[in-house]
Protein backbone atom coordinates (compact mmCIF):
# COMPACT_ATOMS: atom_id res chain seq x y z
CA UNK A 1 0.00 0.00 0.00
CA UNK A 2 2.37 2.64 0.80
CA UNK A 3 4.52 1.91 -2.24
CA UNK A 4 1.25 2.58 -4.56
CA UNK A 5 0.63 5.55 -2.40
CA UNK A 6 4.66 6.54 -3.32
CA UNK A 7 4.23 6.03 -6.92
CA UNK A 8 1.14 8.10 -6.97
CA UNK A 9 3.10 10.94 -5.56
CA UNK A 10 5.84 10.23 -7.86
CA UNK A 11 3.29 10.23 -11.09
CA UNK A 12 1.58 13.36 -9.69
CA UNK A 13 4.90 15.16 -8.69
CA UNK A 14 6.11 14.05 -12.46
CA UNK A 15 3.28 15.84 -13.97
CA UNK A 16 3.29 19.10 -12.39
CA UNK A 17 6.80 19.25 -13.09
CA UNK A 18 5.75 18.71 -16.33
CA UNK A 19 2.47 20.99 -16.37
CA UNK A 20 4.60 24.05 -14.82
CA UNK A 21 6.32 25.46 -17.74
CA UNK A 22 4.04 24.80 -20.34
CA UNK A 23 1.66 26.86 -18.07
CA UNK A 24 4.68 29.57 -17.52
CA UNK A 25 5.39 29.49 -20.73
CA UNK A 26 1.80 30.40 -22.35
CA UNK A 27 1.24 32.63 -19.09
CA UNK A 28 4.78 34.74 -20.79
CA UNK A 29 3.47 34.31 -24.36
CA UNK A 30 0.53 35.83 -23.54
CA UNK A 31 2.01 38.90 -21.41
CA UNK A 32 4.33 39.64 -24.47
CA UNK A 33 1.59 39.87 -26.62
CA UNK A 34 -0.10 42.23 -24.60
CA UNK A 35 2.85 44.28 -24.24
CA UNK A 36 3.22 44.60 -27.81
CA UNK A 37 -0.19 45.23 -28.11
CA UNK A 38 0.16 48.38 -25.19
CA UNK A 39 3.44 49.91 -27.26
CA UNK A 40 1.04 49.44 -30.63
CA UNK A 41 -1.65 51.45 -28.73
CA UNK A 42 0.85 53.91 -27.35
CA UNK A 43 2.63 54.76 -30.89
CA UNK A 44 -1.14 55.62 -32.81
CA UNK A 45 -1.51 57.55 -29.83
CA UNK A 46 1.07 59.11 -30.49
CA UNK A 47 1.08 59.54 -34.24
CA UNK A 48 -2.45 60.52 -34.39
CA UNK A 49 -1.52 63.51 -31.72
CA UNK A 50 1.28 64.62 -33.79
CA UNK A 51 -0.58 64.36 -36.94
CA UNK A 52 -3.43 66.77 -35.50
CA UNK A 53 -1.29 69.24 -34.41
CA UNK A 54 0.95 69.58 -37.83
CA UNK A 55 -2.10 69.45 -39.85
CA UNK A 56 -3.23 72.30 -37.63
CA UNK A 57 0.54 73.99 -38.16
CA UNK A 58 0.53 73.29 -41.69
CA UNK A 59 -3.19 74.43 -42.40
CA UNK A 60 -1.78 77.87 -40.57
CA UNK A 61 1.07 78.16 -42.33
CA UNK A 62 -1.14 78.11 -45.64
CA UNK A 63 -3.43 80.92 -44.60
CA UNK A 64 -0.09 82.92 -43.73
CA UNK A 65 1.13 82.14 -47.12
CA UNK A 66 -2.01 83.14 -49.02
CA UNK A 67 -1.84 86.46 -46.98
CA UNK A 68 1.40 87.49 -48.53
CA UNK A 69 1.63 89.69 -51.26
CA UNK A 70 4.06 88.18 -54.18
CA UNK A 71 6.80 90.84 -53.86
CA UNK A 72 6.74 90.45 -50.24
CA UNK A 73 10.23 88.74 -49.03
CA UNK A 74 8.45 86.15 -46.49
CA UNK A 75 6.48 84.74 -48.93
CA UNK A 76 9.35 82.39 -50.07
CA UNK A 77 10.38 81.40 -46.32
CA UNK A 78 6.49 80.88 -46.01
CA UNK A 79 6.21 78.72 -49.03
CA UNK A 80 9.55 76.41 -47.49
CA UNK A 81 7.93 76.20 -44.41
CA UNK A 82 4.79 75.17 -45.86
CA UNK A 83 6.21 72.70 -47.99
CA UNK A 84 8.04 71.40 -44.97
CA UNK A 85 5.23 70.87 -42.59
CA UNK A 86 3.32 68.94 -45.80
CA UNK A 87 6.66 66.73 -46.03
CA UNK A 88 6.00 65.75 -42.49
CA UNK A 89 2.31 65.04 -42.01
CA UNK A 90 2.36 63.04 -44.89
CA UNK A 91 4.88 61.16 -43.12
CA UNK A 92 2.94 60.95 -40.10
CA UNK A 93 -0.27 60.03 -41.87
CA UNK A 94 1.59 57.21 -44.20
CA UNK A 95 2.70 55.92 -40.68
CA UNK A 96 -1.12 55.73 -38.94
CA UNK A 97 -2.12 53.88 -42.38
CA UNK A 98 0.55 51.35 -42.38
CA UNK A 99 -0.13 51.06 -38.64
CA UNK A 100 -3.84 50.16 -39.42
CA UNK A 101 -5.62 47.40 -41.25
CA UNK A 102 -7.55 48.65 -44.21
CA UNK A 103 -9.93 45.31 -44.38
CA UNK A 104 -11.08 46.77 -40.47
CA UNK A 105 -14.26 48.67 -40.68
CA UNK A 106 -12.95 50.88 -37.19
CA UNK A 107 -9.47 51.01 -38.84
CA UNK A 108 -10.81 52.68 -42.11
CA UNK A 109 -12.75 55.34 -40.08
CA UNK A 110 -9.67 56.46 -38.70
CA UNK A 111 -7.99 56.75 -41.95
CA UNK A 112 -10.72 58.19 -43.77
CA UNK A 113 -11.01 61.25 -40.75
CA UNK A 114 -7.56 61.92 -40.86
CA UNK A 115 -7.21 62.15 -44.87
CA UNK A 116 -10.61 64.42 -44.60
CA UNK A 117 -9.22 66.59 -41.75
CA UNK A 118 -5.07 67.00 -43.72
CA UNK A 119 -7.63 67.49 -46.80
CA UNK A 120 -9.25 70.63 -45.33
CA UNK A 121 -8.05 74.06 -45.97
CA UNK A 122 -10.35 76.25 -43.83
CA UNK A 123 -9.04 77.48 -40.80
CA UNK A 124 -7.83 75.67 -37.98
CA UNK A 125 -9.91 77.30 -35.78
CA UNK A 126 -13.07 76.08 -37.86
CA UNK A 127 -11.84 72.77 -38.10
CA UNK A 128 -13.23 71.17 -34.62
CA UNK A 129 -15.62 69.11 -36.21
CA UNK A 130 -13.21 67.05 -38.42
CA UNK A 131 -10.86 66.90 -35.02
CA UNK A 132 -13.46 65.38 -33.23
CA UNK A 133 -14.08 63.00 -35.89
CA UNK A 134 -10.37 62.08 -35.94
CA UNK A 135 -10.34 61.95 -31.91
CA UNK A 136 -13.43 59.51 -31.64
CA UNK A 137 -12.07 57.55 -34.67
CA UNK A 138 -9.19 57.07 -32.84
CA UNK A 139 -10.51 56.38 -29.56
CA UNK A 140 -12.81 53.77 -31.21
CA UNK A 141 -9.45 52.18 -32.52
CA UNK A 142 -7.62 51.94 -29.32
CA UNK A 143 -11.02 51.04 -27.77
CA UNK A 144 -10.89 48.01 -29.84
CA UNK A 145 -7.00 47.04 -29.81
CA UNK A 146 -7.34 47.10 -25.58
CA UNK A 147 -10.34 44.86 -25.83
CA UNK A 148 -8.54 42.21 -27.84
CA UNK A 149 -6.37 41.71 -24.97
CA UNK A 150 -9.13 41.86 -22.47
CA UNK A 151 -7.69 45.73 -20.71
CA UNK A 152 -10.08 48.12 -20.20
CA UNK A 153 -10.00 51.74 -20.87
């Protein structure tokens, strides 16, 4: 009797051994997936907050430009400067798109606000609307991302 009771232990003791780091090692997998998912999350946070503000900058720097008479000596460091700031939020909103997936319904929102709001000319001040489009797109995004990994908010 007590040797059965021994092996028993033995078996048992065998296949938690066993059980441990197959258990440790999904328990890793699956924290490294949601870290990757949390520094996904934090970069089109940060790309779509840096892509408002230059389209705001470069949708100023456009009204300046227009307000400059031809023969005024600005008007060239206005245009550079405008052509700069285009250089850049194109860069930024190439980077949101290749950060999203276009067959994503949520995703495509996103994209869609952010080409209408870098597509608008009026004045920044005006623009609120489209901004709040981009903002809720976004949030919707994120909103999404953190639930496939079961965080909230």
């Amino acid at each position: 009797m007590d040797y059965t009771v021994g092996l028993v232990l033995q078996i048992l003791t065998l296949l938690v051994a066993a059980v441990g780091p197959v258990l440790a090692y999904r328990y890793a997998k699956r924290l490294a997936i949601n870290a990757n998912q949390m520094a996904w999350v934090d970069a089109l946070r940060q790309d779509v907050a840096e892509t408002i503000a230059l389209t705001h900058d470069f949708q100023a720097s456009i009204m300046t430009f227009r307000t400059l008479d031809n023969e005024d000596s600005g008007r060239h460091v206005a245009l550079n400067v405008t052509r700069e700031r285009a250089s850049k939020l194109q860069t930024l909103v190439q980077r949101v798109r290749l950060r999203l997936n276009s067959d994503n319904p949520i995703h495509v929102q996103l994209i869609d606000s952010i080409a209408k709001m870098v597509a608008e000319r009026a004045d920044p001040k005006e623009n609120k609307v489209l901004l709040e489009e981009v903002v809720k797109a976004a949030e919707a995004t994120i909103r999404q991302a953190l639930g496939k990994v079961g965080a909230t908010d």
